[in-house]
Protein backbone atom coordinates (compact mmCIF):
# COMPACT_ATOMS: atom_id res chain seq x y z
CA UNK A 1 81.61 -136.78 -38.61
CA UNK A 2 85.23 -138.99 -40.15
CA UNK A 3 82.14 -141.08 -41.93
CA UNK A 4 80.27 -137.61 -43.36
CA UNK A 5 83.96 -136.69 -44.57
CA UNK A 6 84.88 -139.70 -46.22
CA UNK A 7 81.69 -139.93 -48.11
CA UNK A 8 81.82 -136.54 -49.53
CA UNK A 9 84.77 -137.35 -50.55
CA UNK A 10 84.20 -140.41 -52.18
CA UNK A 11 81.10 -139.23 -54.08
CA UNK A 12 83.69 -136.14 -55.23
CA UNK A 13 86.36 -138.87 -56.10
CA UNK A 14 83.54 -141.45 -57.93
CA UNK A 15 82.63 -138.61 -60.08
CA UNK A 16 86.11 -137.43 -61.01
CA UNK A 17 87.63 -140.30 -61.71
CA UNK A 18 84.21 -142.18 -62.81
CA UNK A 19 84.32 -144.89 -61.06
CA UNK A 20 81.24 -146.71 -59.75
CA UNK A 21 82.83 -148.95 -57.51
CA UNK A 22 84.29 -145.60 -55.50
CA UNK A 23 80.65 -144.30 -55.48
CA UNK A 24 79.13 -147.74 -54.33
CA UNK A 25 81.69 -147.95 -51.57
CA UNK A 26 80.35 -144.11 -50.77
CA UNK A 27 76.63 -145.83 -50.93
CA UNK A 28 77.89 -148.27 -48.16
CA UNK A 29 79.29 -145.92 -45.96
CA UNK A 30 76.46 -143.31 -46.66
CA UNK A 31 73.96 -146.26 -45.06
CA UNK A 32 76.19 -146.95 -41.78
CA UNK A 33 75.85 -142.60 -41.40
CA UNK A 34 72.48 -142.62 -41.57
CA UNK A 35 72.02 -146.04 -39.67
CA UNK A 36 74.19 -144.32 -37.01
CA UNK A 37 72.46 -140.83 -36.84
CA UNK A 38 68.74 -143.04 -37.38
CA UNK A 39 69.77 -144.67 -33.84
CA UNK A 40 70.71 -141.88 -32.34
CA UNK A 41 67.27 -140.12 -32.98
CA UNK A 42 65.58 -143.03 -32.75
CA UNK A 43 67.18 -142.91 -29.03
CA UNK A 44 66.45 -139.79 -27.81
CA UNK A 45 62.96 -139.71 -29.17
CA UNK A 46 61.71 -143.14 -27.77
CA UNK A 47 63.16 -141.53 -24.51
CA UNK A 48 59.51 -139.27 -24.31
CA UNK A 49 57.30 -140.14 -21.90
CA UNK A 50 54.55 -142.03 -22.32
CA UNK A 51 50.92 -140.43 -22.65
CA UNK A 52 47.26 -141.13 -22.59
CA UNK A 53 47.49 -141.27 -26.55
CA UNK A 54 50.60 -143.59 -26.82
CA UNK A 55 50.65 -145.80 -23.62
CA UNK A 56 53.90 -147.15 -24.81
CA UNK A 57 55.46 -143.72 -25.76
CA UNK A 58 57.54 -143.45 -28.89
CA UNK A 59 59.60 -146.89 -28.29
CA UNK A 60 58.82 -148.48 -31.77
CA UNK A 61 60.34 -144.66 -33.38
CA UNK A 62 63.77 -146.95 -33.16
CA UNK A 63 61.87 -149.98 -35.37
CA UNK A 64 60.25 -147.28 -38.01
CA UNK A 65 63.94 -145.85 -38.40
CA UNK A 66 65.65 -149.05 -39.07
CA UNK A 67 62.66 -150.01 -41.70
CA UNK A 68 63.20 -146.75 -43.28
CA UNK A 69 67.04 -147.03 -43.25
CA UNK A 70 66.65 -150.95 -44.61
CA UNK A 71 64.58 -149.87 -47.92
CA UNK A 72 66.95 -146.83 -48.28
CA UNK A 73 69.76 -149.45 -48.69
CA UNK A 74 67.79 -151.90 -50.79
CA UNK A 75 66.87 -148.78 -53.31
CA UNK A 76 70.62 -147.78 -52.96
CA UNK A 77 71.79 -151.44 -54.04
CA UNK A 78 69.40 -151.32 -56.65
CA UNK A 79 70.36 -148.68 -58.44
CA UNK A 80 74.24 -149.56 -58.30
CA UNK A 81 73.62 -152.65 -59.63
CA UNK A 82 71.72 -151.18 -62.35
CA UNK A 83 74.49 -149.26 -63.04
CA UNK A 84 76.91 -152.11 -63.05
CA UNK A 85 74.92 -153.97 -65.64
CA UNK A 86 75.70 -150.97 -67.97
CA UNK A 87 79.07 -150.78 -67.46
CA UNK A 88 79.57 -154.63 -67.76
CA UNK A 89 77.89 -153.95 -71.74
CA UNK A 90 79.57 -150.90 -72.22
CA UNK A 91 82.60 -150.46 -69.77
CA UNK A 92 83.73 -147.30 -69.74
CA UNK A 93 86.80 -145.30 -69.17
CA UNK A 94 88.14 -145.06 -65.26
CA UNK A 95 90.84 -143.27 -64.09
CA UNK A 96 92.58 -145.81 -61.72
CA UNK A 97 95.45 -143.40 -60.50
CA UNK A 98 92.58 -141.25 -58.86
CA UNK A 99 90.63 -144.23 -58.00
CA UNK A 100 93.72 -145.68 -55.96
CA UNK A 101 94.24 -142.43 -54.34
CA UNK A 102 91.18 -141.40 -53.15
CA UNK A 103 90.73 -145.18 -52.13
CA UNK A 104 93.86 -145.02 -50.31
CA UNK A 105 92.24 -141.79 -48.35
CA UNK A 106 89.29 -143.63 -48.08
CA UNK A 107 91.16 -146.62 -46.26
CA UNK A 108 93.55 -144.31 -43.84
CA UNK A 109 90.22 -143.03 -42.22
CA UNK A 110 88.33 -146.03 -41.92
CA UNK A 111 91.27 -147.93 -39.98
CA UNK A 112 91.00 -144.53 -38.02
CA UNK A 113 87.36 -145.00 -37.27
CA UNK A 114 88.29 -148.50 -36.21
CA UNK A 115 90.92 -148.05 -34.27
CA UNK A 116 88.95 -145.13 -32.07
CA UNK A 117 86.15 -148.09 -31.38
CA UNK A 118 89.00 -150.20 -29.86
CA UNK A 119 90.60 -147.58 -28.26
CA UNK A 120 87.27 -145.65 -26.72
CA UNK A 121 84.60 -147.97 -27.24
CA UNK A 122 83.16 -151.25 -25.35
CA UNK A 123 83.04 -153.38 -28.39
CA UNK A 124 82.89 -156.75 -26.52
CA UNK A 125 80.77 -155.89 -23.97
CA UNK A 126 77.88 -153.36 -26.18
CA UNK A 127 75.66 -154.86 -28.27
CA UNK A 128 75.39 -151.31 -30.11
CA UNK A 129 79.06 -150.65 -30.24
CA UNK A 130 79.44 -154.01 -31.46
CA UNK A 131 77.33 -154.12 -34.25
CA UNK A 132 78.96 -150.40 -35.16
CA UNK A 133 82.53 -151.95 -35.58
CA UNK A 134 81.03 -154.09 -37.78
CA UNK A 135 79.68 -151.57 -39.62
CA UNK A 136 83.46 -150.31 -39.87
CA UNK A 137 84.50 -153.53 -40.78
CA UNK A 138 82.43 -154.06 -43.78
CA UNK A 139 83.34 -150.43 -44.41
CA UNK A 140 87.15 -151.71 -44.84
CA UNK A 141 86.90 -154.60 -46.20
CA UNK A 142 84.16 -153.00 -49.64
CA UNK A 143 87.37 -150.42 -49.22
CA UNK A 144 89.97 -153.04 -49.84
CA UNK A 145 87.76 -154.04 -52.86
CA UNK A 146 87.86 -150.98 -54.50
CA UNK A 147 91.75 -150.43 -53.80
CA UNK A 148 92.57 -153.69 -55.71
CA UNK A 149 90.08 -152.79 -58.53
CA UNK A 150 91.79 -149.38 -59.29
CA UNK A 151 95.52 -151.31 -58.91
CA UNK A 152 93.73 -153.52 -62.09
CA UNK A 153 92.66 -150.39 -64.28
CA UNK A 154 95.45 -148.53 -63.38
CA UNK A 155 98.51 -151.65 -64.04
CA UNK A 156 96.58 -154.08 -66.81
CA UNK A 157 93.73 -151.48 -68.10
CA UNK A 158 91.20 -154.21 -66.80
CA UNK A 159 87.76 -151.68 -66.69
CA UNK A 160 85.67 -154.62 -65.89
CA UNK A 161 86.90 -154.55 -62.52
CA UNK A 162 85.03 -151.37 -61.60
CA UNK A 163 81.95 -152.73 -61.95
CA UNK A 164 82.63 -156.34 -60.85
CA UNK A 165 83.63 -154.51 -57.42
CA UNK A 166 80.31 -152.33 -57.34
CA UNK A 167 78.06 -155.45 -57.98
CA UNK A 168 80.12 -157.10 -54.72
CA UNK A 169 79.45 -153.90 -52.74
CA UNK A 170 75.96 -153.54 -53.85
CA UNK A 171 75.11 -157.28 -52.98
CA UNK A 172 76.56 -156.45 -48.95
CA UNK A 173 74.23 -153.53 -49.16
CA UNK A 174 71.53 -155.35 -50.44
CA UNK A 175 71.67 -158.23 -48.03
CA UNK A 176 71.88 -155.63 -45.06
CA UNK A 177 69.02 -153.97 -45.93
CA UNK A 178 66.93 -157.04 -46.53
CA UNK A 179 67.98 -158.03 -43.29
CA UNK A 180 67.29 -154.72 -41.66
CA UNK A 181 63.86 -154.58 -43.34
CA UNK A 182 62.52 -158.08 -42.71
CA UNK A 183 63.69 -157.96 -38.45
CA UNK A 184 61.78 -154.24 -38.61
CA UNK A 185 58.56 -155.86 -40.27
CA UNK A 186 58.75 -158.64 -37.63
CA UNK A 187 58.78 -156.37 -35.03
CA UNK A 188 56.13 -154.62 -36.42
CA UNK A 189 53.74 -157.48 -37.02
CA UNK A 190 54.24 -157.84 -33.51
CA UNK A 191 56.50 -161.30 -34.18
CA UNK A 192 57.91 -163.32 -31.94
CA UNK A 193 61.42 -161.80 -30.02
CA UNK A 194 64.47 -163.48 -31.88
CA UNK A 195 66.09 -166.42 -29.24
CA UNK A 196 62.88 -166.84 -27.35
CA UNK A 197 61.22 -170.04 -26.89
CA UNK A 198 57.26 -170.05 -26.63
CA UNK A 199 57.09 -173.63 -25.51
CA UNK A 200 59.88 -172.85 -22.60
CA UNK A 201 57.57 -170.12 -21.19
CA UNK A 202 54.84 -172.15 -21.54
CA UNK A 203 56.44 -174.77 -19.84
CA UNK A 204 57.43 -173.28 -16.72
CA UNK A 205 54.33 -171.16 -16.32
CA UNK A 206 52.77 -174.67 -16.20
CA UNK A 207 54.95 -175.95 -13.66
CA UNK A 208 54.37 -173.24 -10.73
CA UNK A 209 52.53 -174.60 -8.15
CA UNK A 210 48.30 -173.72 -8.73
CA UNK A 211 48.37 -173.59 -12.53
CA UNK A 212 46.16 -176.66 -13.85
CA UNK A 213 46.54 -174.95 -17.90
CA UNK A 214 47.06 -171.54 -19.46
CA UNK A 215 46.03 -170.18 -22.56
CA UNK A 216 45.34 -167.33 -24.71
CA UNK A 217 49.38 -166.97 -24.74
CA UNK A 218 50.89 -164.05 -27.09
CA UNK A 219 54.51 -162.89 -26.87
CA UNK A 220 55.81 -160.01 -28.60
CA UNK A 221 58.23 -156.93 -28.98
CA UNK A 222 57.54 -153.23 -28.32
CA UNK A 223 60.97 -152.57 -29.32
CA UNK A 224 64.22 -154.35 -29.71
CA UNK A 225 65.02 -154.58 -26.40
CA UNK A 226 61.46 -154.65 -25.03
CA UNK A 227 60.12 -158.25 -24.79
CA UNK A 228 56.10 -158.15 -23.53
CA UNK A 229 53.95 -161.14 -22.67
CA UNK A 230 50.05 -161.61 -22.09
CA UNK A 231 48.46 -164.77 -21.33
CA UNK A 232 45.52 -166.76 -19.22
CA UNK A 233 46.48 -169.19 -16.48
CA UNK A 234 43.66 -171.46 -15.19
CA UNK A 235 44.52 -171.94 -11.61
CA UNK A 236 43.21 -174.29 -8.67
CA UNK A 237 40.35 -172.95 -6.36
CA UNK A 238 41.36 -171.44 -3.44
CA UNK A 239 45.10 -170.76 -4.68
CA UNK A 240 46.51 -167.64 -3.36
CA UNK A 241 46.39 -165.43 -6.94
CA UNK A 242 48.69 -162.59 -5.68
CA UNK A 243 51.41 -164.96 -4.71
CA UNK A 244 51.17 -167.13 -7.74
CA UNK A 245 50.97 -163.38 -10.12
CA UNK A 246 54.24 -162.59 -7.48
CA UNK A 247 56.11 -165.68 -8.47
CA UNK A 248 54.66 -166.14 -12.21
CA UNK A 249 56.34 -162.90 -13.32
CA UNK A 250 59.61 -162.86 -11.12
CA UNK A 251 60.28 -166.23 -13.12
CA UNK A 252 59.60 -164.74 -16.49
CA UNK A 253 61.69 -161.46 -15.62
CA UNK A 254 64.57 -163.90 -13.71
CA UNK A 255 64.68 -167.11 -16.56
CA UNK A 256 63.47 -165.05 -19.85
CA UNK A 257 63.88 -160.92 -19.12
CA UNK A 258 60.43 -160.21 -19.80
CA UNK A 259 59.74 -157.54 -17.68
CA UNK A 260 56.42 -156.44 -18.97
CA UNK A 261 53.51 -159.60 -18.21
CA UNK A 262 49.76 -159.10 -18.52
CA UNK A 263 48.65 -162.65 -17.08
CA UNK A 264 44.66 -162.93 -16.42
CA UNK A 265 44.23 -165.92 -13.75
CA UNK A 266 40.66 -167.93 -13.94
CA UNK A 267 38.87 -170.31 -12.51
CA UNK A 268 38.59 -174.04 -13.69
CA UNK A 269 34.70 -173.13 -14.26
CA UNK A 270 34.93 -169.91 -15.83
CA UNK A 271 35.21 -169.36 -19.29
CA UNK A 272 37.03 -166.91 -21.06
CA UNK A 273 34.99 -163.47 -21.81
CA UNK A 274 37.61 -162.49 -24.18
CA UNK A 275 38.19 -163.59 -28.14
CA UNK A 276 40.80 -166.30 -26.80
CA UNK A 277 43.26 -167.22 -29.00
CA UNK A 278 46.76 -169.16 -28.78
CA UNK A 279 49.23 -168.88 -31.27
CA UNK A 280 50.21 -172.74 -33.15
CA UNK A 281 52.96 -174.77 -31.47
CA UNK A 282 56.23 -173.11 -32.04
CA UNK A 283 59.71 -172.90 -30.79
């Protein structure tokens, strides 16, 4: 709700005292509140239970929001730096008195926010409250920027610095949503999880007892948190196949967290009924 605030407030002060920089700074902050409140829905939503029409329930809701909230902040960037090119040909009048002050407000309430993750939140130990500090942090510091730009308008008359600030905020935003929106279309094209080695999986599936080769190996994410793997293992006759299914995927769960393995076990003489197909050599 302190982010909601300061935005409106921003946006109000950006317009009064017209100063781009202020309103690029509200941009940033706009695109951690809806990042925020994205996650959130994205949460509760990809809580639904699965059903005979979506076997994996609404999981990849989360990976739809962040793509969403990614071009969001690219068109965002876009249009501030747009805007900065104009006022680096024509630079306009800013009012840097106003610009300091609501700047000032701006920075008073984002220390607030930060100091209330500290204080309340696990910020070492979650990954989510983590990356929300951040958030804060980059907050503060495209703050700071806009602080020193309207202590040059308002002390040397220096207008350029309104929109040299706005092209530096605009190029954080832009380079979070590119990142935002390339990790989403990963996940999407069902890429492989980030930190995950194919050849390591492949290696110790090879090395439990029975296996003689595997193939047909795919690994994937339903979700950010949701690693899934499917492959064929070509196993010795007479090896107990319960067992080896037992061991194969308390090893991937135990040395790699993959809790969700589809592995098909065959025979040295049978061939594959399906369209097999393994992915090229990759780390």
């Amino acid at each position: 709700m302190l982010i909601f605030v300061l935005v409106i407030a921003e946006v109000i002060g950006g317009l009064l005292t017209n100063s781009l920089a202020l309103l690029a700074d509200a941009g940033h902050m706009l695109s951690d509140f809806f990042a925020i409140g994205l996650a959130l829905i994205a949460f509760k939503i990809g809580e639904r239970a699965a059903s005979k029409s979506k076997t994996f329930g609404y999981r990849r809701f989360e990976i739809l929001a962040a793509l969403v909230n990614g071009v969001v902040l690219i068109v965002i960037s876009g249009f501030v730096l747009w805007q900065a090119l104009q006022r680096f040909q024509e630079p306009p009048e800013v009012a840097g008195a106003g610009m300091l002050a609501f700047a000032s407000f701006a920075l008073v309430i984002n220390l607030l926010i930060a100091w209330i993750f500290l204080r309340e939140g696990d910020v070492k130990g979650n990954l989510n409250l983590r990356g929300a500090f951040f958030h804060v942090l980059g907050d503060i510091v495209g703050t700071i920027g806009v602080l020193v730009a309207g202590l040059l308008i308002l002390f040397f008359n220096w207008t350029l610095a309104d929109p040299i600030i706005s092209t530096g905020v605009a190029l954080l935003i832009l380079t979070a949503g590119f990142r935002i929106a390339k990790e989403s279309i990963h996940v999407l094209m069902e890429g492989k999880p980030p930190g995950m080695s194919l050849q390591k999986i492949e290696k110790h599936l090879k090395e439990l007892p029975h296996v003689r080769s595997m193939h047909d190996i795919h690994l994937w994410s339903i979700t950010s948190d949701f690693p899934a793997l499917s492959c064929h293992l070509v196993v010795e006759d007479g090896a107990d196949r319960d067992a080896l299914l037992r061991e194969a995927t308390d090893m991937l769960k135990e040395e790699f967290h993959i809790s969700h393995a589809v592995i098909q076990m065959e025979g040295g003489e049978v061939e594959c009924t399906t369209m097999c197909s393994s992915p090229r050599p990759s780390t």
